[in-house]
N, C-alpha and C. Protein backbone atom coordinates (compact mmCIF):
# COMPACT_ATOMS: atom_id res chain seq x y z
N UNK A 1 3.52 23.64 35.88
CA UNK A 1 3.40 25.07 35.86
C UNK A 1 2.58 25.51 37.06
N UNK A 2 2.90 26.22 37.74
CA UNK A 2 2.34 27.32 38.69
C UNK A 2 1.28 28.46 37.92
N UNK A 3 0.01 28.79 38.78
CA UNK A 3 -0.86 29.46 37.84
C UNK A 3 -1.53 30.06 38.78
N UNK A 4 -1.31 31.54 39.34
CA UNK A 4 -1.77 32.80 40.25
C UNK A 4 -2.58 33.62 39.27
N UNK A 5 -3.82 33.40 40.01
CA UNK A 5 -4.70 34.75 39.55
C UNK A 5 -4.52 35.72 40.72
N UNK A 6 -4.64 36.98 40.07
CA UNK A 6 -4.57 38.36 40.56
C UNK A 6 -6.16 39.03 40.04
N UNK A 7 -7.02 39.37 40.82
CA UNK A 7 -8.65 40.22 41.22
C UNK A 7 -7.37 41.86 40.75
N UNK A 8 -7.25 42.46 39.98
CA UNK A 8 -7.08 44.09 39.91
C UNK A 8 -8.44 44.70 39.49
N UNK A 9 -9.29 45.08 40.31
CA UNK A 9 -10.39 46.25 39.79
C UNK A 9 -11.44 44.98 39.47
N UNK A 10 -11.91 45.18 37.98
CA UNK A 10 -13.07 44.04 37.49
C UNK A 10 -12.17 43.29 36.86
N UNK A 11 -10.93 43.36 36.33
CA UNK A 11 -10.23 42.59 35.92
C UNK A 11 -9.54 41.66 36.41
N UNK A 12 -9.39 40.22 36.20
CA UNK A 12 -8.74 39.10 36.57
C UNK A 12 -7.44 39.04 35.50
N UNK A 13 -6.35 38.94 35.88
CA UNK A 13 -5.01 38.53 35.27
C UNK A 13 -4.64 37.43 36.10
N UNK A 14 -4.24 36.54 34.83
CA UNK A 14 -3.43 35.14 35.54
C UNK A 14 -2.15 34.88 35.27
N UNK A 15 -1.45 34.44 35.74
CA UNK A 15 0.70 34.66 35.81
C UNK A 15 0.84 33.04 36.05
N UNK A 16 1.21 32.73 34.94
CA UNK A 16 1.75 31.37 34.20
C UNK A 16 3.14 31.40 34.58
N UNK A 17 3.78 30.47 35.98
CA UNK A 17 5.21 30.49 35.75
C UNK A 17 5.58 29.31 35.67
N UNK A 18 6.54 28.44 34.72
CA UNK A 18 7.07 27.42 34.41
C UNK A 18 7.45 26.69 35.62
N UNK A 19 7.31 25.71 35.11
CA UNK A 19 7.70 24.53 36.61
C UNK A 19 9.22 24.65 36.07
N UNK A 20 9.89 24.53 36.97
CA UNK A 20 11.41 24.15 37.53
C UNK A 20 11.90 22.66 38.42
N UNK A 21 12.26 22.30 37.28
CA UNK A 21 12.94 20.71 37.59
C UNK A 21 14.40 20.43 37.92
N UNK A 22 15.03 19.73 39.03
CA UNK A 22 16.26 19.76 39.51
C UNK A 22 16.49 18.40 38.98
N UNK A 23 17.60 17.29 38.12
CA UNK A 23 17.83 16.31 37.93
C UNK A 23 19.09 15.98 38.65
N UNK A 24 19.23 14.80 38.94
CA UNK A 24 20.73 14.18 39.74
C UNK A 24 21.05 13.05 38.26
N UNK A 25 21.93 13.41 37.55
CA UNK A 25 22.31 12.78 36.28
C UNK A 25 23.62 12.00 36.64
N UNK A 26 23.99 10.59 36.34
CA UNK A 26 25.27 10.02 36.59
C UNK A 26 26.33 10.48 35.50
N UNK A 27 27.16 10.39 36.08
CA UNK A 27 28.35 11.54 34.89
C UNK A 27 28.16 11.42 33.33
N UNK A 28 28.42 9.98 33.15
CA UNK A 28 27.92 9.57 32.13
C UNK A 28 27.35 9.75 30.71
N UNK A 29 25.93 9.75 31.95
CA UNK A 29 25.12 10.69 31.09
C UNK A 29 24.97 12.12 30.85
N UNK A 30 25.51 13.20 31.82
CA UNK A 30 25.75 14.21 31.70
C UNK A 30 26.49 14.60 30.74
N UNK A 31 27.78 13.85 30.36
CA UNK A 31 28.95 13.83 29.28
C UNK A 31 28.06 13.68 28.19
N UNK A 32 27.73 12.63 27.89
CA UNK A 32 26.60 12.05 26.73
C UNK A 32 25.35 13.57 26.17
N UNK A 33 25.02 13.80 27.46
CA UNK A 33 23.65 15.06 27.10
C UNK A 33 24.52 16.34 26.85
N UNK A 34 26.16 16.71 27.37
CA UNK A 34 26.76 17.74 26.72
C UNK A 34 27.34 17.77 25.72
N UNK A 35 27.84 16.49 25.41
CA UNK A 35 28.38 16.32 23.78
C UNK A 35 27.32 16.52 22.93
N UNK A 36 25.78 15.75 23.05
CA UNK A 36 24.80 15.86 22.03
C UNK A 36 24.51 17.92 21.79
N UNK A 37 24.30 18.00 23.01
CA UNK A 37 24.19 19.39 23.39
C UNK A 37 24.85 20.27 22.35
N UNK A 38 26.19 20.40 22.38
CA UNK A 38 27.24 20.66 21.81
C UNK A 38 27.17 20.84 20.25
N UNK A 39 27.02 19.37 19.98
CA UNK A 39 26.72 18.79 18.21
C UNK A 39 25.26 19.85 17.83
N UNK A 40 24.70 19.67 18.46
CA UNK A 40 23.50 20.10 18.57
C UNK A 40 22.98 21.31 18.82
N UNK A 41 23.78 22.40 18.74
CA UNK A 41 24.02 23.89 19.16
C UNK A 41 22.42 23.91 20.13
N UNK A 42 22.01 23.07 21.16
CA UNK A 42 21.02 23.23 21.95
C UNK A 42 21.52 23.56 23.46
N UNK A 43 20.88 24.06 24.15
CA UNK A 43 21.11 24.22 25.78
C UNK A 43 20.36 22.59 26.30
N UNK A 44 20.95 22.41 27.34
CA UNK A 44 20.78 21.21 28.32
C UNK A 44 18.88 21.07 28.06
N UNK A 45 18.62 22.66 28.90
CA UNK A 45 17.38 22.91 28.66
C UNK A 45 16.59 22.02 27.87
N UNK A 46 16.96 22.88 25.95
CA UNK A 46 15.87 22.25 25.50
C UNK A 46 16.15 21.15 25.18
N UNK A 47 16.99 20.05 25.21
CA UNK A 47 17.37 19.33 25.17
C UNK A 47 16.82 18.29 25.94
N UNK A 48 16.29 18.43 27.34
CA UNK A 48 15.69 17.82 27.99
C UNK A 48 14.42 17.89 27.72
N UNK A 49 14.17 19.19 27.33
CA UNK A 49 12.21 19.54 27.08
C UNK A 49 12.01 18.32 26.10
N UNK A 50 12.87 18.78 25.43
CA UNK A 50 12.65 17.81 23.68
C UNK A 50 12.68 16.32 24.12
N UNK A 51 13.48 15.54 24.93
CA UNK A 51 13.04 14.38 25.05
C UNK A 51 11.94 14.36 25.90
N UNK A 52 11.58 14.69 26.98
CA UNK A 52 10.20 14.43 27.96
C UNK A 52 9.20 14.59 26.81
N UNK A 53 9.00 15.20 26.04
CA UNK A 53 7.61 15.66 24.70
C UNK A 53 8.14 14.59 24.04
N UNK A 54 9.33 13.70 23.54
CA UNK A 54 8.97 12.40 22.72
C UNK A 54 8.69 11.41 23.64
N UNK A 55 9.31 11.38 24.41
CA UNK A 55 9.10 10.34 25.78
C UNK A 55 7.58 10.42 26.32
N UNK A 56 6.83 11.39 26.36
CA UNK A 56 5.24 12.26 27.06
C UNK A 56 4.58 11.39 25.69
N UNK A 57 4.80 11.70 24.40
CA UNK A 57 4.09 11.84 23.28
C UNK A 57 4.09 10.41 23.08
N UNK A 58 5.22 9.39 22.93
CA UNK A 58 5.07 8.66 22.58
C UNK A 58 4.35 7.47 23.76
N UNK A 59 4.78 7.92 24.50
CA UNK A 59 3.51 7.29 26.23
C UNK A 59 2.05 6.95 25.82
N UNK A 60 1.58 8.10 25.06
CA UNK A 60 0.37 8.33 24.90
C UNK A 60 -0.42 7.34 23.36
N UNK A 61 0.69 7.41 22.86
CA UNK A 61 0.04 6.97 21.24
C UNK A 61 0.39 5.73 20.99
N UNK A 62 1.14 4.64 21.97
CA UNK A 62 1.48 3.82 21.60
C UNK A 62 0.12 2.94 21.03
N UNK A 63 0.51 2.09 19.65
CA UNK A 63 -0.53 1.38 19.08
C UNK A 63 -1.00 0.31 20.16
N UNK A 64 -2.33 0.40 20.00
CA UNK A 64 -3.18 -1.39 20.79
C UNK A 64 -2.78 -2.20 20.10
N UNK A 65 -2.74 -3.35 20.86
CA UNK A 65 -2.73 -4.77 20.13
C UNK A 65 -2.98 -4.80 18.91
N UNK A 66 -4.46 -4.61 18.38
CA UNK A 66 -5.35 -4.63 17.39
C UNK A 66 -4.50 -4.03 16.55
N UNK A 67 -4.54 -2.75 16.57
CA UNK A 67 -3.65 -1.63 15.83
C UNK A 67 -2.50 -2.68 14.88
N UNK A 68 -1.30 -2.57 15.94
CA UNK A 68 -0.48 -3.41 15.49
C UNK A 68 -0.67 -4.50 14.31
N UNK A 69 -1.50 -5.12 14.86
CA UNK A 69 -1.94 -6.78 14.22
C UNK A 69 -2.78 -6.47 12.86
N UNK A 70 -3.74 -5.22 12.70
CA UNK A 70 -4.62 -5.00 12.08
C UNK A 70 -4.33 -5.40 10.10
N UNK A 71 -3.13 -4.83 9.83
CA UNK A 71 -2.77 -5.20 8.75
C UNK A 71 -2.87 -6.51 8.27
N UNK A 72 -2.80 -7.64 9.53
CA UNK A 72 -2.83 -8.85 9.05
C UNK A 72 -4.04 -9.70 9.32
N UNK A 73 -4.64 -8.98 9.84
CA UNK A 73 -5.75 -9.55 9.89
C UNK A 73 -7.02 -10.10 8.74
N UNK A 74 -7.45 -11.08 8.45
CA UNK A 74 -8.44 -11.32 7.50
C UNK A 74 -7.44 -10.87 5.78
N UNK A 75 -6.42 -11.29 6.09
CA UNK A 75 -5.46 -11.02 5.01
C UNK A 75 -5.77 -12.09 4.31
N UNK A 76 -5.61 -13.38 4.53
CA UNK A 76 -6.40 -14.80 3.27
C UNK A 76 -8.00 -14.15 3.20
N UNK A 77 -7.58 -13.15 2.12
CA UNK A 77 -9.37 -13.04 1.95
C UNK A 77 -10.05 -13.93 0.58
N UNK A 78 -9.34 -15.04 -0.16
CA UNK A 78 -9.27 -16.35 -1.11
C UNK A 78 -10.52 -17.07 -1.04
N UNK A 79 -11.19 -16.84 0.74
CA UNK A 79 -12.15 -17.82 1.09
C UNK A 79 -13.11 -16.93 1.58
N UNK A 80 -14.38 -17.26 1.36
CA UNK A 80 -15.60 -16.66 2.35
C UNK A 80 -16.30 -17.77 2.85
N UNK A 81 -17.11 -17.14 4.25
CA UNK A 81 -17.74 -17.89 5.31
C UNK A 81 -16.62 -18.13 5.80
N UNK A 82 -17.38 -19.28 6.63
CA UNK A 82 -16.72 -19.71 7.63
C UNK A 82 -15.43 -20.99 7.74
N UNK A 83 -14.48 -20.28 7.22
CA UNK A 83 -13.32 -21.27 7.38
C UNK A 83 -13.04 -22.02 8.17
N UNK A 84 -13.27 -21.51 9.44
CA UNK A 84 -12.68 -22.72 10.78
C UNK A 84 -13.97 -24.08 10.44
N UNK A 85 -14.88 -23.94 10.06
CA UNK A 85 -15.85 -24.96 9.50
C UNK A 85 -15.66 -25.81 8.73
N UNK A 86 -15.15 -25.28 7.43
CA UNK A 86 -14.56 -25.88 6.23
C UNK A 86 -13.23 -26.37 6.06
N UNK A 87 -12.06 -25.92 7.09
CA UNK A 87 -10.90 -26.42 6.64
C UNK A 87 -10.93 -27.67 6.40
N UNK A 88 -10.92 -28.78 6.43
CA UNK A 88 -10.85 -29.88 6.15
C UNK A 88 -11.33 -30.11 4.95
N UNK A 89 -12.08 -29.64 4.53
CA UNK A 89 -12.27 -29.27 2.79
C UNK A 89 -11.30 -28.66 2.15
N UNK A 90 -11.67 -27.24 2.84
CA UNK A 90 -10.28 -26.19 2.07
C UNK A 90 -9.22 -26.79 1.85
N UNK A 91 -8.20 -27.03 2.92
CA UNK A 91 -7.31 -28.11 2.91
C UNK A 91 -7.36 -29.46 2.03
N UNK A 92 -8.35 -29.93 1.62
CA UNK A 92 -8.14 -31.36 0.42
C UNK A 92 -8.53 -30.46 -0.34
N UNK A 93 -8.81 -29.54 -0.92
CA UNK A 93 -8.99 -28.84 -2.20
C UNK A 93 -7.53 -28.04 -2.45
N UNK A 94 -7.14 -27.69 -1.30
CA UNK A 94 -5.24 -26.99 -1.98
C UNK A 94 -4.65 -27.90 -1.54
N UNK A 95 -4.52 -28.70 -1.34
CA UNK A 95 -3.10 -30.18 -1.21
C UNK A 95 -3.51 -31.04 -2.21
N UNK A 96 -5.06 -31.20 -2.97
CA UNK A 96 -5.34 -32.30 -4.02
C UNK A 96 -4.55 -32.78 -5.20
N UNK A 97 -4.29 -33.95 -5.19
CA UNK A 97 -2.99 -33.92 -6.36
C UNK A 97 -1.77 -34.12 -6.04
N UNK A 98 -1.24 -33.14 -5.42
CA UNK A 98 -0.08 -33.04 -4.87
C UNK A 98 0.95 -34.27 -4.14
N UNK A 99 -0.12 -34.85 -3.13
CA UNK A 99 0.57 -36.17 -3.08
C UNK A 99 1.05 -37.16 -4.06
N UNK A 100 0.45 -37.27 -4.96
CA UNK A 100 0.73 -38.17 -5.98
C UNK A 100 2.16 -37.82 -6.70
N UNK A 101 2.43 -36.03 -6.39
CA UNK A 101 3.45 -35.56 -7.15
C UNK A 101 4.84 -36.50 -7.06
C-alpha cells in the first residue's frame, strides 16, 4: 500500500491507496484460477487476495519442531526419575518371565 499525508490547515489527512500487482500466469493456471473463479462466483481478484492471506498466514504459524513433537513427548509417564539410568532394570522387570514362555 501507498500512504500520502496531506498538511490541510492544522489538520493532517492520510490517503491509503492499495498496492497493484501485475502477474505473468502460464495458461494453465489461468484456466485452473477461471474455472475455480467461476465455481466460485469470485473475481480473479479476490481469489488471489484469498490465497496470498492463506499462503501469508500460514508462512507465519507454521508449528516448531517442539510444537509438532510435543504430544509425544514424556508420553511413557509408567516410570519416574531417571530412566536412561535404570533401563537395564526397567527392561528385566517388563521382559521377566517371558522368556521362559
Amino acid at each position: 500500500m501507498v500512504s500520502m499525508c496531506y498538511n490541510i490547515g492544522s489538520s493532517v489527512i492520510q490517503l491509503v491507496i492499495p498496492m497493484t500487482v501485475s502477474v505473468r500466469l502460464p495458461e494453465a493456471t489461468e484456466r485452473r484460477l477461471t474455472a475455480y473463479c467461476r465455481a466460485h462466483r469470485l473475481s480473479k481478484s479476490e481469489a488471489v487476495k484469498k490465497a496470498l492471506e492463506l499462503l501469508l498466514t500460514d508462512a507465519n504459524q507454521q508449528p516448531t519442531p517442539y510444537e509438532l513433537g510435543a504430544g509425544g513427548f514424556g508420553a511413557d509417564q509408567t516410570h519416574t526419575g531417571d530412566i536412561a539410568r535404570q533401563s537395564k532394570r526397567l527392561l528385566r522387570e517388563r521382559f521377566r518371565g517371558q522368556a521362559d514362555r
